[in-house]
C-alpha atoms as a PDB file:
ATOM      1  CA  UNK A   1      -4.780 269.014 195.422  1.00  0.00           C
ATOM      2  CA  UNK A   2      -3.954 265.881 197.401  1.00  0.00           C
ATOM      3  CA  UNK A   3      -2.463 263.054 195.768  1.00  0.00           C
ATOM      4  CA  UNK A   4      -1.221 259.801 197.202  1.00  0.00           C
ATOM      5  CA  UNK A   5       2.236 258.989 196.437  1.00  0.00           C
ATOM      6  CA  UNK A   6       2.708 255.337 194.965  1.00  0.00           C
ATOM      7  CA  UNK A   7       2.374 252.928 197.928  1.00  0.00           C
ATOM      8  CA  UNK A   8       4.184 249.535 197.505  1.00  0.00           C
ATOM      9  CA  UNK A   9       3.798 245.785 199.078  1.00  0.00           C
ATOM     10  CA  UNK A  10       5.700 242.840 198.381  1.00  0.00           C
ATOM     11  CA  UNK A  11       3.406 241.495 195.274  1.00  0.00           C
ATOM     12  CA  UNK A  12       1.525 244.416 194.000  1.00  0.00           C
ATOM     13  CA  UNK A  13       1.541 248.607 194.161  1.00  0.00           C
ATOM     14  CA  UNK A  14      -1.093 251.032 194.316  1.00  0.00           C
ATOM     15  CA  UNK A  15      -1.519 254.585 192.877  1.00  0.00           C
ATOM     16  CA  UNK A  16      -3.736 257.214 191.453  1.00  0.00           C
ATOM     17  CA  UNK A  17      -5.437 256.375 188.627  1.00  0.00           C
ATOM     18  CA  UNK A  18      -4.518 258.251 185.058  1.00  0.00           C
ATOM     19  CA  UNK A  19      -6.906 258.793 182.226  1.00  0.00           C
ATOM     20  CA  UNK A  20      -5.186 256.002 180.143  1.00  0.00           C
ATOM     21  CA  UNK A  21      -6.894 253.655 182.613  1.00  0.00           C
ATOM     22  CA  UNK A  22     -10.238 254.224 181.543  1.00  0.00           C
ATOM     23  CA  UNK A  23     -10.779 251.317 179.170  1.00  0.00           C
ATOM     24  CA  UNK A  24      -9.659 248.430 182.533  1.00  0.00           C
ATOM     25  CA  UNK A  25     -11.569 250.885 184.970  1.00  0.00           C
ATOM     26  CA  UNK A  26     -15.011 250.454 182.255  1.00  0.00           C
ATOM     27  CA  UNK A  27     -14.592 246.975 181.509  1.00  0.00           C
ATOM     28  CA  UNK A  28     -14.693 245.958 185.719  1.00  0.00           C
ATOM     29  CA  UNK A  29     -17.672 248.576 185.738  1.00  0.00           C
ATOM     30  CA  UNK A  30     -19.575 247.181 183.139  1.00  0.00           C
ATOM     31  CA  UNK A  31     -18.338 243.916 183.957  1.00  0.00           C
ATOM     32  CA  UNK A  32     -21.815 241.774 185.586  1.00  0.00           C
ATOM     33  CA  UNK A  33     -18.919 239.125 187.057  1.00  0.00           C
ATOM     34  CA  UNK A  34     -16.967 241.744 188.567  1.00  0.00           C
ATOM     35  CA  UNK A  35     -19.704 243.659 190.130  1.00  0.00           C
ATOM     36  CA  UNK A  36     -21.442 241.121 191.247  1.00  0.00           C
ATOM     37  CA  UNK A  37     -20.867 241.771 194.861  1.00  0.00           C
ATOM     38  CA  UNK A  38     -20.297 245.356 195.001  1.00  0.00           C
ATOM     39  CA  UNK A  39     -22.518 247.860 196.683  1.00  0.00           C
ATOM     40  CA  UNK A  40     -23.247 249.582 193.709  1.00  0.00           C
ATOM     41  CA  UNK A  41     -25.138 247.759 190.213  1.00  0.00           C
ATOM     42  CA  UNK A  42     -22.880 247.368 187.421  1.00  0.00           C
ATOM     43  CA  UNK A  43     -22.848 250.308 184.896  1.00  0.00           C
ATOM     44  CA  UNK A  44     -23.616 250.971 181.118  1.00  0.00           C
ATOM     45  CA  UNK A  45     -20.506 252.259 179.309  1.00  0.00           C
ATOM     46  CA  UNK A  46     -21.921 256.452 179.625  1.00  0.00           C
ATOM     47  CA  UNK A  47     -22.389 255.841 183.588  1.00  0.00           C
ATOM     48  CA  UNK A  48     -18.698 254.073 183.792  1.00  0.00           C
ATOM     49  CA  UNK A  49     -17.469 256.945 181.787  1.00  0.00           C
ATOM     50  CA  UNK A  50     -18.852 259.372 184.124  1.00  0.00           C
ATOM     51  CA  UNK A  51     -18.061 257.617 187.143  1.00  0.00           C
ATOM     52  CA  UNK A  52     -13.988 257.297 185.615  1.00  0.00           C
ATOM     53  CA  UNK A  53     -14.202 261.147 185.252  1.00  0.00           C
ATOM     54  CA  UNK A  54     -15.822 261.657 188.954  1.00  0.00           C
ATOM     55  CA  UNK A  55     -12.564 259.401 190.070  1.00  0.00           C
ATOM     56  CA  UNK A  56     -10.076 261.452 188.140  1.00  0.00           C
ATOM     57  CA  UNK A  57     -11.347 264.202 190.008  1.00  0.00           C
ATOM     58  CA  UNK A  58     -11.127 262.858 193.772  1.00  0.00           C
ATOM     59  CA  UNK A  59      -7.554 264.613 194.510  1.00  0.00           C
ATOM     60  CA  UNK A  60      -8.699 268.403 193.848  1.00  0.00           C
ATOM     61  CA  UNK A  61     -11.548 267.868 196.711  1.00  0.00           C
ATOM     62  CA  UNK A  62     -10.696 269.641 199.720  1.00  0.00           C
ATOM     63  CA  UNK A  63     -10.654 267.775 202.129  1.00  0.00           C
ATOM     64  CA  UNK A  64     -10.169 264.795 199.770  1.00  0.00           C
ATOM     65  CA  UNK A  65     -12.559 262.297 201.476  1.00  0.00           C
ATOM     66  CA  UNK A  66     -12.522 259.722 197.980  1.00  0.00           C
ATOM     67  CA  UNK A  67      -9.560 257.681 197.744  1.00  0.00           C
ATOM     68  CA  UNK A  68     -10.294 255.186 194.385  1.00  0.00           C
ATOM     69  CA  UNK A  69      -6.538 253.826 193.622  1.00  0.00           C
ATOM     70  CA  UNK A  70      -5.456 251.894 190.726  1.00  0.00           C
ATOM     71  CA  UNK A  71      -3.965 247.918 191.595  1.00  0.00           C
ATOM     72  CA  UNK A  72      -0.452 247.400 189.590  1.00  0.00           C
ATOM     73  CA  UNK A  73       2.121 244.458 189.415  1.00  0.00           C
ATOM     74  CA  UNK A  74       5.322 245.482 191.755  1.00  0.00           C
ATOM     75  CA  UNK A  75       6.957 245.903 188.473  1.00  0.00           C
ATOM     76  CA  UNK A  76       4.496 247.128 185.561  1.00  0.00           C
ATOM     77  CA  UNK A  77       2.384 250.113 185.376  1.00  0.00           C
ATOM     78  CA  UNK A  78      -1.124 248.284 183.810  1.00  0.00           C
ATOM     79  CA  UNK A  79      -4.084 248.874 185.692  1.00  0.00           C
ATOM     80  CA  UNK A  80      -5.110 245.467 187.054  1.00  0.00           C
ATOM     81  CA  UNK A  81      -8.124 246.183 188.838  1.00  0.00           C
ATOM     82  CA  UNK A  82      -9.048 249.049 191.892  1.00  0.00           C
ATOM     83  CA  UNK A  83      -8.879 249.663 195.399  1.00  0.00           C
ATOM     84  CA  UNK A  84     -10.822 252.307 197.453  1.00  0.00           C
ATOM     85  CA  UNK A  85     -10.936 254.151 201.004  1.00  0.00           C
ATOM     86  CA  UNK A  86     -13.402 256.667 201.918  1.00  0.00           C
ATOM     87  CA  UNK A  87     -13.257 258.440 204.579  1.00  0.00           C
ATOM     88  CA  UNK A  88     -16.180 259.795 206.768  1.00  0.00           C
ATOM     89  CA  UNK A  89     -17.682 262.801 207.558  1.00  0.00           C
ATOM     90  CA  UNK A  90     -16.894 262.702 211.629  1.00  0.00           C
ATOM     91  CA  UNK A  91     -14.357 261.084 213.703  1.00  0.00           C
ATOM     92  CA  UNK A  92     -11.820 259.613 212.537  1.00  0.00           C
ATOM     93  CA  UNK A  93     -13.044 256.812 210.423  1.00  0.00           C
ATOM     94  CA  UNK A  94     -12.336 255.331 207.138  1.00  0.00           C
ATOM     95  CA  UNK A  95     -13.931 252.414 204.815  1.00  0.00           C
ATOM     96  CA  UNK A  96     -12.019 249.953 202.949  1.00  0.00           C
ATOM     97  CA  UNK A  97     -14.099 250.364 199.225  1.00  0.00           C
ATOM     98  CA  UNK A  98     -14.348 248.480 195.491  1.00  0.00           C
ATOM     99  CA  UNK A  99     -11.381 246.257 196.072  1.00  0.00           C
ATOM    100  CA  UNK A 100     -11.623 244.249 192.462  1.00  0.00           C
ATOM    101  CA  UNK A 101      -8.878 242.453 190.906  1.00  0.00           C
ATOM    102  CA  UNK A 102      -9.139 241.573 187.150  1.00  0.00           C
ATOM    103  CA  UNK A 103      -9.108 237.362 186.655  1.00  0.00           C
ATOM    104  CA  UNK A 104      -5.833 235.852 185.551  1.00  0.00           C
ATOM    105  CA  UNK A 105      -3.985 238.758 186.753  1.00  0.00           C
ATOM    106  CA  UNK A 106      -0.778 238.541 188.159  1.00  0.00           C
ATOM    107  CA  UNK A 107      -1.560 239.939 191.074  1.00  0.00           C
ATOM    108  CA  UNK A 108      -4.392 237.578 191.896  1.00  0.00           C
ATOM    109  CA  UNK A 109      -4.809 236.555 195.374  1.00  0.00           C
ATOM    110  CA  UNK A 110      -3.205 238.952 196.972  1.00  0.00           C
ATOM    111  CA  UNK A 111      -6.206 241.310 197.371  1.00  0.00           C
ATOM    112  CA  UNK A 112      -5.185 241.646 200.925  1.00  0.00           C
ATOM    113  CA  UNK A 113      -2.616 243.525 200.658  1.00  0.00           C
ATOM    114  CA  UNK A 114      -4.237 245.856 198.396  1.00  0.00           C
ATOM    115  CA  UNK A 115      -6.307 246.493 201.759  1.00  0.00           C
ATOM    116  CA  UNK A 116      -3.692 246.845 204.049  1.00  0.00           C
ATOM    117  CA  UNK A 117      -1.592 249.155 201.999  1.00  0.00           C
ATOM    118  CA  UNK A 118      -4.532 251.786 202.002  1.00  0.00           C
ATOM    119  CA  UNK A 119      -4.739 250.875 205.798  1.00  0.00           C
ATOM    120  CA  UNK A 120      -0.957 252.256 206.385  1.00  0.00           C
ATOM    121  CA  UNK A 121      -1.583 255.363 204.353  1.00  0.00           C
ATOM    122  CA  UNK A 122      -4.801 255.662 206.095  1.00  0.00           C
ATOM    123  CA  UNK A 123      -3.322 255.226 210.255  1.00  0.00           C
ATOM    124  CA  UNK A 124      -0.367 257.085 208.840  1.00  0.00           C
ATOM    125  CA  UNK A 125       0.048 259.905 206.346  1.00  0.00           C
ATOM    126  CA  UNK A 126      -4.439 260.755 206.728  1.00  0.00           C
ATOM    127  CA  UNK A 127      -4.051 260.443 210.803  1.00  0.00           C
ATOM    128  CA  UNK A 128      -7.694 257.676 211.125  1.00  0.00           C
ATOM    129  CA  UNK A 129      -7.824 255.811 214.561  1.00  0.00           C
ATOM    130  CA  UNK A 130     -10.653 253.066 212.807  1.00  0.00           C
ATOM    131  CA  UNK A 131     -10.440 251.224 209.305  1.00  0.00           C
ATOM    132  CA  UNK A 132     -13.658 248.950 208.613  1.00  0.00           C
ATOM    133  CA  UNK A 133     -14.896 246.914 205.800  1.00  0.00           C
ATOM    134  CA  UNK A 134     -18.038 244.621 204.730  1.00  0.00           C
ATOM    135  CA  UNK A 135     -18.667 242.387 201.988  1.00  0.00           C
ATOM    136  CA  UNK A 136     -22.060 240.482 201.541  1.00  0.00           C
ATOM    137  CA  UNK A 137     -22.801 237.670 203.870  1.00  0.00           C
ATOM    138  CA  UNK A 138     -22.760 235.400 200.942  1.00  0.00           C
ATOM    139  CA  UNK A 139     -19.542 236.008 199.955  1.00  0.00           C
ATOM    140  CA  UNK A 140     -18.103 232.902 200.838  1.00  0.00           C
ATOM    141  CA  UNK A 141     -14.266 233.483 200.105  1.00  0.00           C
ATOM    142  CA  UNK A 142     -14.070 237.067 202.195  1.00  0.00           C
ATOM    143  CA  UNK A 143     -13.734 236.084 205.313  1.00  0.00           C
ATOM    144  CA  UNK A 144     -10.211 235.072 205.176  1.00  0.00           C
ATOM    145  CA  UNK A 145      -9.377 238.271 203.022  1.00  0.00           C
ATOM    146  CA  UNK A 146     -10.640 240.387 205.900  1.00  0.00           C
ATOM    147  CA  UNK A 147      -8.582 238.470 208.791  1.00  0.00           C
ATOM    148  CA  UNK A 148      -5.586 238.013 206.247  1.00  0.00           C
ATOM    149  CA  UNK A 149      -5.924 242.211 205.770  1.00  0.00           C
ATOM    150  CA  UNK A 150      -5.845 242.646 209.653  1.00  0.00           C
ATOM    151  CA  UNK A 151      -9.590 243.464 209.974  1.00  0.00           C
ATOM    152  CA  UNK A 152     -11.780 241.977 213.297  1.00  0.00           C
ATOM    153  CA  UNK A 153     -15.387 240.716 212.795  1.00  0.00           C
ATOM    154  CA  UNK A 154     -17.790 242.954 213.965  1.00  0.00           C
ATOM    155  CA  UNK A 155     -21.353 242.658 213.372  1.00  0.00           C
ATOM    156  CA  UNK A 156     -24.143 242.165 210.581  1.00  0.00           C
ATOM    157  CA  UNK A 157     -25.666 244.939 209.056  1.00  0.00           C
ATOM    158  CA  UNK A 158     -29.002 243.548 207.688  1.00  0.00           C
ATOM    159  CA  UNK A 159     -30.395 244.407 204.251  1.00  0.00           C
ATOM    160  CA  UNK A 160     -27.263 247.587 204.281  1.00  0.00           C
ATOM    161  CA  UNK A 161     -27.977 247.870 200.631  1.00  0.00           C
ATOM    162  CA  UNK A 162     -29.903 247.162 197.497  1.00  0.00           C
ATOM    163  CA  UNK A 163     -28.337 245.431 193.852  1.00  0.00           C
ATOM    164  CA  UNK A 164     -29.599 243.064 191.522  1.00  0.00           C
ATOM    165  CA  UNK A 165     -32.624 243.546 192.266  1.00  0.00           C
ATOM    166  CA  UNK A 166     -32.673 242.907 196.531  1.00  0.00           C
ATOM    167  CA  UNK A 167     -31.586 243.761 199.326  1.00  0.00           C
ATOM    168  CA  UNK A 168     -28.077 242.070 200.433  1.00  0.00           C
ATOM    169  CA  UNK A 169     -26.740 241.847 204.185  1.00  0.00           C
ATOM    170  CA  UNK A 170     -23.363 242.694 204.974  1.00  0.00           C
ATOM    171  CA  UNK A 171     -20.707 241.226 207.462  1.00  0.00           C
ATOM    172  CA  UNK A 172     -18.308 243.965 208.911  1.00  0.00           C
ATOM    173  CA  UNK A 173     -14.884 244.069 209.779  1.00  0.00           C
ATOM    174  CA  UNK A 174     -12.487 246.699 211.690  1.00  0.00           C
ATOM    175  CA  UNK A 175      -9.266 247.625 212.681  1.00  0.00           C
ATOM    176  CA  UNK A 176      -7.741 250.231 215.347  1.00  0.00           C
ATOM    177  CA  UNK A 177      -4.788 251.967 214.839  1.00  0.00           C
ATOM    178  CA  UNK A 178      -2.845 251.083 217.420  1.00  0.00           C
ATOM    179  CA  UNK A 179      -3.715 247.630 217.548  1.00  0.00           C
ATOM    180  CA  UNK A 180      -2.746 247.244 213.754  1.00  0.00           C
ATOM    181  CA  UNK A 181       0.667 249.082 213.679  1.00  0.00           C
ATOM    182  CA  UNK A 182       1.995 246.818 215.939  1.00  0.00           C
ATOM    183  CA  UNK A 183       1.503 243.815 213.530  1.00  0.00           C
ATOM    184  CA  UNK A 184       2.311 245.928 210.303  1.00  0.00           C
ATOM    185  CA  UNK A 185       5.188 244.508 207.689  1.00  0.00           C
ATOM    186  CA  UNK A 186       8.406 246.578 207.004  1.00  0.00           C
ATOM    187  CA  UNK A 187       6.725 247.867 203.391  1.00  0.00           C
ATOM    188  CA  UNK A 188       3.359 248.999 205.244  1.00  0.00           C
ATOM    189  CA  UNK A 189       5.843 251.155 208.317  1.00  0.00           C
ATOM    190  CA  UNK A 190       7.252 252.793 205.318  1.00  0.00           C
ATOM    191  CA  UNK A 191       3.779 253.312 204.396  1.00  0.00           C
ATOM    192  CA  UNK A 192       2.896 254.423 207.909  1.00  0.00           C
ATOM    193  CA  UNK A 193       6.040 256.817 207.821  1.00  0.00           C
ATOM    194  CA  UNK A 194       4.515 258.599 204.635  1.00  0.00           C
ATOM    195  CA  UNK A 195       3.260 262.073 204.666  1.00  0.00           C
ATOM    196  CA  UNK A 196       0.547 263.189 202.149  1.00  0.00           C
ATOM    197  CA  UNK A 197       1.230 265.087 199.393  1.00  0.00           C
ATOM    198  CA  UNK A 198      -0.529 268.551 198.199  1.00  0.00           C
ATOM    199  CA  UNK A 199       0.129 270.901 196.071  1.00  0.00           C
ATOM    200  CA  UNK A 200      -1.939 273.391 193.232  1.00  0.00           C
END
């Protein structure tokens, strides 16, 4: 089993989602405003039950490849939305995933540094030399996430996937090791300094 430890930032923490977090983890699933720009359609109640229960399971896959982490104020435990890395088959190469923050929640604009927290625990404790992440080309308010997260643009992928009913393209982002550590925050070097956990 591999389980990240909680990772902290100055206005919000992340960790492993629990199964009391199933009723916030189906209502942004089923939700048609939060999905809206995801890579995935939204989901009926059964499939966001399933998926929860595929999501509980992600730290007893060896080698853990799904990272789907649960967004919390610095100082409450409520799930307030999801965060996401998943990490690929060859190289060493990760994607920033399903980074969805409930509205009105306290941790509201700071999406960010949801990002960049799984980007120290990636470059750090799982050892990745490249970080990237997309988000539809009509995503308007994005771009400034990405750049505020540490990410470069990269390219357009046209038509990289299918929702709603047609195809959507995708504006890409990355970020090299190296090049990122040296502009990391005091919280995300503790991050950095943290070693993955295991154990039956």
């Amino acid at each position: 089993m591999t389980r990240v430890p909680e990772l902290r930032g100055n206005h919000l923490r992340l960790r492993e989602l629990r199964a009391a977090d199933h009723p916030v983890y189906e209502r942004i699933m089923t939700s048609r405003l939060l999905t809206r720009y995801l890579g995935t359609d939204r989901l009926d109640a059964a499939q966001a039950h399933d998926a929860f229960a595929a999501v509980l399971a992600q730290p007893l896959a060896r080698p853990r490849r799904r990272y789907t982490l649960a967004v919390c104020a610095p100082d409450g435990d409520t799930m307030l939305g999801t965060a996401g890395l998943l990490v690929e088959d060859y190289g060493s190469n990760a994607m920033l995933t399903s980074v969805v923050l409930l509205p009105g929640s306290p941790v509201k604009g700071h999406a960010h540094e949801s990002g960049r927290l799984l980007m120290a625990y990636g470059f750090g404790a799982l050892g990745l030399h490249r970080i990237w992440a997309g988000h539809r080309t009509d995503h308007e308010h994005m771009p400034p996430v990405m750049r505020a997260a540490g990410l470069r643009h990269e390219a357009t992928l046209r038509q990289l996937f299918r929702t709603q009913g047609c195809w959507h393209d995708v504006t890409t982002y990355a970020a090299l090791a190296p090049d990122w550590k040296r502009q990391a925050t005091p919280e995300e070097l503790t991050v950095l300094d943290t070693p993955a956990t295991t154990g039956g």
